[in-house]
Protein backbone atom coordinates (compact mmCIF):
# COMPACT_ATOMS: atom_id res chain seq x y z
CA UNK A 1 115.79 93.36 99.31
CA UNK A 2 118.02 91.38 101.63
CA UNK A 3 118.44 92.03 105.25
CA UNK A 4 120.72 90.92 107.73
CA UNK A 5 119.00 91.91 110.98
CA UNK A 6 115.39 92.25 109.93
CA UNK A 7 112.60 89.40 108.85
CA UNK A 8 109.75 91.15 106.97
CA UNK A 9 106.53 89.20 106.18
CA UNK A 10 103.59 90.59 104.80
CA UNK A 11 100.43 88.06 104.88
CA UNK A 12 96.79 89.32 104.62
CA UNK A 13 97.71 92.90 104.13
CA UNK A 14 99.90 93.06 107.45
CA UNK A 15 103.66 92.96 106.99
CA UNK A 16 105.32 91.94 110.24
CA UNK A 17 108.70 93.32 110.77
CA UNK A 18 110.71 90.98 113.48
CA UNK A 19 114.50 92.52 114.58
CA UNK A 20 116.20 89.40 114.29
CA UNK A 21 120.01 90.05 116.19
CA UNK A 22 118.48 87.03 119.11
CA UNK A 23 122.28 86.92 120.13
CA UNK A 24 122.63 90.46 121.16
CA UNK A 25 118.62 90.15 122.43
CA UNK A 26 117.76 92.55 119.09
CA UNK A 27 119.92 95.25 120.36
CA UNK A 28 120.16 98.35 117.76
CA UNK A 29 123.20 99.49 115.97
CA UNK A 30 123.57 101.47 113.17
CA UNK A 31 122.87 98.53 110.62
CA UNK A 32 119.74 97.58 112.13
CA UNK A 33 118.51 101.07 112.29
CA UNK A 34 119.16 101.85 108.57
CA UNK A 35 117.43 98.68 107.87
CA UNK A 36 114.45 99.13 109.65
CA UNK A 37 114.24 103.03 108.27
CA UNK A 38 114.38 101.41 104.35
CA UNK A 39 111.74 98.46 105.66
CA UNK A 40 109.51 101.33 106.80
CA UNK A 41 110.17 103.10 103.86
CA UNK A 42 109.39 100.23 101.64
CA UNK A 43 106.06 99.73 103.40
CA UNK A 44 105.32 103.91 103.10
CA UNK A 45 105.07 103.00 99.76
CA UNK A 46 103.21 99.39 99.66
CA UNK A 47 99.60 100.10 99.08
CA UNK A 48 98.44 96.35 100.09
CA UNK A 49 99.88 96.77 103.47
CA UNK A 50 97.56 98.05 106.00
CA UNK A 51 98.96 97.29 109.46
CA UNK A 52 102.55 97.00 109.97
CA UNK A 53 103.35 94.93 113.71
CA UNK A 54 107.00 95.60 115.12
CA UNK A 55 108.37 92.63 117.11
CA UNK A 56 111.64 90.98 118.11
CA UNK A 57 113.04 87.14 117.25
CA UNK A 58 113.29 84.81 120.31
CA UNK A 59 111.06 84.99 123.63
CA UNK A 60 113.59 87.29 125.73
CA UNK A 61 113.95 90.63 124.40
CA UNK A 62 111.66 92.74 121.74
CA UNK A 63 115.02 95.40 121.96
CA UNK A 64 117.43 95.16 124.85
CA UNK A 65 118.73 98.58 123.82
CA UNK A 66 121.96 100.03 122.01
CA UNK A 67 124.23 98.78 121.03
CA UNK A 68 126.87 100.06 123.10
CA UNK A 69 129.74 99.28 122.05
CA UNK A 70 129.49 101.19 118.49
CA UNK A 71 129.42 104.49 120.59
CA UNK A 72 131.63 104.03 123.60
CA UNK A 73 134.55 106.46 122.10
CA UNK A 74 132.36 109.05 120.46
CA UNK A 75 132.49 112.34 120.39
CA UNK A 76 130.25 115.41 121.47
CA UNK A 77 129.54 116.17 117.61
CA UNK A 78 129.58 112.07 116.64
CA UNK A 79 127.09 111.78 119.70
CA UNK A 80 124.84 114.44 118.35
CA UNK A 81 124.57 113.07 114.75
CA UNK A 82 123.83 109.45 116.51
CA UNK A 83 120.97 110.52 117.89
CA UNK A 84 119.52 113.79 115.21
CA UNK A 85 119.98 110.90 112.56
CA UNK A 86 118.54 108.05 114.32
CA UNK A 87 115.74 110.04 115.49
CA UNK A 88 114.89 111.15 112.21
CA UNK A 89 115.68 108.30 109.98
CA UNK A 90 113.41 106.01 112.34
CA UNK A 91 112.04 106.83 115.62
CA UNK A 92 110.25 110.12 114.23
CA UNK A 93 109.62 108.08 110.73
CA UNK A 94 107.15 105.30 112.51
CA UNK A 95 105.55 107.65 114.52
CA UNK A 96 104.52 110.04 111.45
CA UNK A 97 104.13 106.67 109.43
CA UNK A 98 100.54 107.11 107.90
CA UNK A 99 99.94 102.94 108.26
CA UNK A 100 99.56 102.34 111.59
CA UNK A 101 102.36 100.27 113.50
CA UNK A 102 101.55 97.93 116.67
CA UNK A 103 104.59 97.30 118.83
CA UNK A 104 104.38 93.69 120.31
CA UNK A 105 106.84 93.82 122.91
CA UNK A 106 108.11 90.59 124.04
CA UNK A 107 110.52 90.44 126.84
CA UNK A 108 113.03 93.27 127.17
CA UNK A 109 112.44 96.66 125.78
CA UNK A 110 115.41 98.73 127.19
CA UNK A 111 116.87 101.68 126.02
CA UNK A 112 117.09 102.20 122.49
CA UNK A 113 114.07 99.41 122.30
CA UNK A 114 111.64 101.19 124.66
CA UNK A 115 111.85 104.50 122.67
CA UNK A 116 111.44 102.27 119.19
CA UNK A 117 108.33 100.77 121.30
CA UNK A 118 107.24 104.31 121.70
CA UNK A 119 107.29 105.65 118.57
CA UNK A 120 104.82 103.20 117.49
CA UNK A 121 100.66 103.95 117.44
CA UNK A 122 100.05 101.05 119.56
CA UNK A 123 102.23 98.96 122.13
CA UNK A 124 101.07 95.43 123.30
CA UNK A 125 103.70 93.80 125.77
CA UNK A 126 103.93 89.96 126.45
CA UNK A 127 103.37 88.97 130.55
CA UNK A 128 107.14 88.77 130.92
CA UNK A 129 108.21 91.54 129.42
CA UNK A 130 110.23 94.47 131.11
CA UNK A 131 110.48 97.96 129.98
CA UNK A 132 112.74 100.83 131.02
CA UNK A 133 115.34 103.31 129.58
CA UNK A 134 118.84 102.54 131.63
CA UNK A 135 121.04 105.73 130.08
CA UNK A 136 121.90 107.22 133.07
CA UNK A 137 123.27 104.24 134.83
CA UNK A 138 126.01 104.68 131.47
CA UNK A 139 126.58 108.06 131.54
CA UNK A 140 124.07 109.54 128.92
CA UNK A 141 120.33 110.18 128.56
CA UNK A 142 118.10 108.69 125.99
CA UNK A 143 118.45 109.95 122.48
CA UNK A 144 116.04 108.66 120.29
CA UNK A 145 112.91 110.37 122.00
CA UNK A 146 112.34 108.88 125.26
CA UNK A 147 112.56 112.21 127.53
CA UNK A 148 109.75 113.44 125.20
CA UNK A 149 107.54 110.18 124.40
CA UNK A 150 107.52 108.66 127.89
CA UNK A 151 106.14 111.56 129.82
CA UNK A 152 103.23 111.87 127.31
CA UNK A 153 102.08 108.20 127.42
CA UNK A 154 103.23 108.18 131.43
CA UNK A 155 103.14 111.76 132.66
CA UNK A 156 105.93 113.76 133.92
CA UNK A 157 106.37 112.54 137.26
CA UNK A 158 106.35 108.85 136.36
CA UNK A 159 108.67 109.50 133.07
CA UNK A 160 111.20 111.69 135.52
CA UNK A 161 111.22 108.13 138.16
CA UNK A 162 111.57 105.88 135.36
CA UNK A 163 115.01 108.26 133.88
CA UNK A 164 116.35 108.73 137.27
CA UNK A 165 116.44 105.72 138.65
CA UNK A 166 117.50 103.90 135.06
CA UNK A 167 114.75 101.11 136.66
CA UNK A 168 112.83 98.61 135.00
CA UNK A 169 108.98 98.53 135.06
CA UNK A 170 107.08 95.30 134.21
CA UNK A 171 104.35 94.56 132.47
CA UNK A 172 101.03 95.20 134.57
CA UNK A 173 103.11 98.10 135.86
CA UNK A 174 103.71 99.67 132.48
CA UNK A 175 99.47 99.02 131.50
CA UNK A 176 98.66 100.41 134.66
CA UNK A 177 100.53 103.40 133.83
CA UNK A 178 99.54 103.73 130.18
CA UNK A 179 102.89 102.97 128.78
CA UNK A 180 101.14 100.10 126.34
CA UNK A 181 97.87 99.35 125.84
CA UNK A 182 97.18 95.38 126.63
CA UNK A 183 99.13 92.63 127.89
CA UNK A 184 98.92 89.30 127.22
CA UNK A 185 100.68 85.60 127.77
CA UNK A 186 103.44 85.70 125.58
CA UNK A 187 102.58 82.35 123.40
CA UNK A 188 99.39 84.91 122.38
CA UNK A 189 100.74 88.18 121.64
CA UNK A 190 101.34 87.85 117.89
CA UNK A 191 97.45 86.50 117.29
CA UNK A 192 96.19 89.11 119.85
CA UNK A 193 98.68 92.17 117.65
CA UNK A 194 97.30 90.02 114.37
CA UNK A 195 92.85 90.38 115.76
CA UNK A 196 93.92 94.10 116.92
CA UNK A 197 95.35 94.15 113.04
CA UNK A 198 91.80 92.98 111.95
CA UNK A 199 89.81 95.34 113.38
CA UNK A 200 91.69 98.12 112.00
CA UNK A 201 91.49 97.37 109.01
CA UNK A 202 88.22 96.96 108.45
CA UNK A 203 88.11 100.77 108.30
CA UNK A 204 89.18 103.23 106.18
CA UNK A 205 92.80 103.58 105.86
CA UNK A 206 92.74 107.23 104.52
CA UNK A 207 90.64 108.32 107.49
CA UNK A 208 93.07 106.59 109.83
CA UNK A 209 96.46 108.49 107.90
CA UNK A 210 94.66 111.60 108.72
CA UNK A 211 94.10 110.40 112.62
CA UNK A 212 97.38 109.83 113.12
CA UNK A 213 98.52 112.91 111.83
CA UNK A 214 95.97 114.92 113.80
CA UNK A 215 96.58 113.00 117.11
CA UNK A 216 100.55 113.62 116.53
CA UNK A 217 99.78 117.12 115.49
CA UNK A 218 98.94 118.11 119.35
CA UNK A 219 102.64 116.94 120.13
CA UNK A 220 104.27 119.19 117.66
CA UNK A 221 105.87 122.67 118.65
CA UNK A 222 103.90 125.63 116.26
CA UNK A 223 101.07 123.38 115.40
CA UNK A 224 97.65 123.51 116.58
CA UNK A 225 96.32 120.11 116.95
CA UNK A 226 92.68 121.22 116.55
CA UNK A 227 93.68 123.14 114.05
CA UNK A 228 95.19 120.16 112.05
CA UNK A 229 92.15 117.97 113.21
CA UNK A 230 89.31 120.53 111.27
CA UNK A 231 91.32 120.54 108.12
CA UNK A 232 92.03 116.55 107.93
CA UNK A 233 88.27 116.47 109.18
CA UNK A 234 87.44 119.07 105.76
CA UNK A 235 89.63 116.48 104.19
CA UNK A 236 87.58 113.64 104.85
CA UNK A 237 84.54 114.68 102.78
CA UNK A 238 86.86 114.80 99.64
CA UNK A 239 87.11 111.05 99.58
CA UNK A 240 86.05 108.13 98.19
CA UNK A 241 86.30 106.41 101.62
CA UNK A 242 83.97 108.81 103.27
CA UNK A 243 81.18 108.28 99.76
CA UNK A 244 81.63 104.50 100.70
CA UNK A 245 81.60 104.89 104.78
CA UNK A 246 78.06 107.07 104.66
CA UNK A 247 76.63 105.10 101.48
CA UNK A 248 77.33 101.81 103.03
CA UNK A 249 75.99 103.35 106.75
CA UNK A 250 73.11 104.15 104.82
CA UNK A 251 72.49 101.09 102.85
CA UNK A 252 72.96 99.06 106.31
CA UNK A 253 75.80 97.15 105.15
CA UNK A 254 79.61 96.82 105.71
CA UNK A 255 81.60 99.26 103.74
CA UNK A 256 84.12 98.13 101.32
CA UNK A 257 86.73 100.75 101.47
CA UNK A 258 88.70 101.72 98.20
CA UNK A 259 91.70 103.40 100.52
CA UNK A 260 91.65 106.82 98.60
């Protein structure tokens, strides 16, 4: 398929996705985000990819928000669909995505970008980056998950500062806090996101699926996340992963997983 505002590669069983608008520094509008849902979808489906890494073109912006001039003049009911469809056609999709997705955020992720940053397993953030969800400075809150997502990688009182005051957090703040993982010069980030990549996959992809799902499980309203983890644990043992894990633990050599 042919996109307009996505590049997807896929090299060595990790497709990079790269949200490619560098004029508009990678802001979302409704094209972009119906792109990147039937990327993600595409990859759901790829059984040679094993790591997917989410980035933006250019060195100034992994997704400087909205776009906000596509929803200036809605509506209550046009505002509500914006974000219940957005939410579920991507933000919610990567999150529950059973491949696991690295966000390498370089430069700005505002808005719209920081919440697609969020949704992600794992965020990496380039030394110049800057991170922060602006709505109320326009008006509006965030609507693609950010007054749920930041307060559980942040905390409460953080993710409340951060909403109120529509500021910006840099880098070392945002790893101090917990709101990504590493940071790293920016001429590095891709090769550090590609050796994170790596190591991943040199596990077994079905027992990672069923992480995922268990570690998102303790987020979900009416599910009980140990619960979910003591079935997908059950799970496990049903595999041919798990035969080759022990077997190859046993033997005292590296396991060669079939991914089923």
């Amino acid at each position: 398929m042919t996109y307009e505002n996505i590049l997807i590669a896929t090299d060595n069983s990790i497709t990079t996705i790269t949200i490619n608008r560098p004029t508009k520094l990678n802001a979302l509008n409704k094209a972009t985000i119906e792109e990147l849902h039937l990327a993600f979808e595409t990859v759901a489906k790829d059984k040679q990819t094993r790591v997917v890494i989410l980035t933006g073109s250019g060195e100034k912006a992994f997704v400087a928000g909205a776009d906000i001039a596509e929803f200036s003049n809605f509506s209550v009911e046009e505002g509500v669909q914006l974000a219940a469809h957005g939410q579920d056609s991507l933000f919610n999709f990567v999150e529950k995505l059973k491949i696991p997705v690295i966000a390498a955020v370089n430069g700005f992720a505002l808005g719209g970008g920081l919440e697609l940053a969020m949704a992600c397993h794992i965020r990496v953030a380039s030394d110049n980056a800057k991170m922060g969800l602006p709505e109320v400075s326009l008006g509006v809150i965030p609507g693609y998950g950010g007054t749920q997502r930041l307060p559980q990688l942040v905390g409460k009182g953080r993710a409340m500062e951060m909403i109120m005051t529509a500021g910006m957090v840099n880098a070392q703040e945002a790893h101090r806090t917990g709101l990504v993982n590493h940071v790293v010069p920016q001429v590095e980030l891709i090769d550090f996101c590609t050796a994170m990549a790596q190591k991943i996959m040199k596990n077994s992809p079905v027992a990672i699926s069923m992480a995922i799902n268990a570690v998102n499980a303790n987020y979900k309203e009416g599910e009980n996340g140990f619960d979910t983890e003591i079935k997908s644990f059950g799970k496990c043992f049903g595999t041919d992963d798990f035969k080759e894990g022990t077997t190859a633990f046993l033997e005292k050599r590296k396991a060669v997983f079939p991914g089923e």
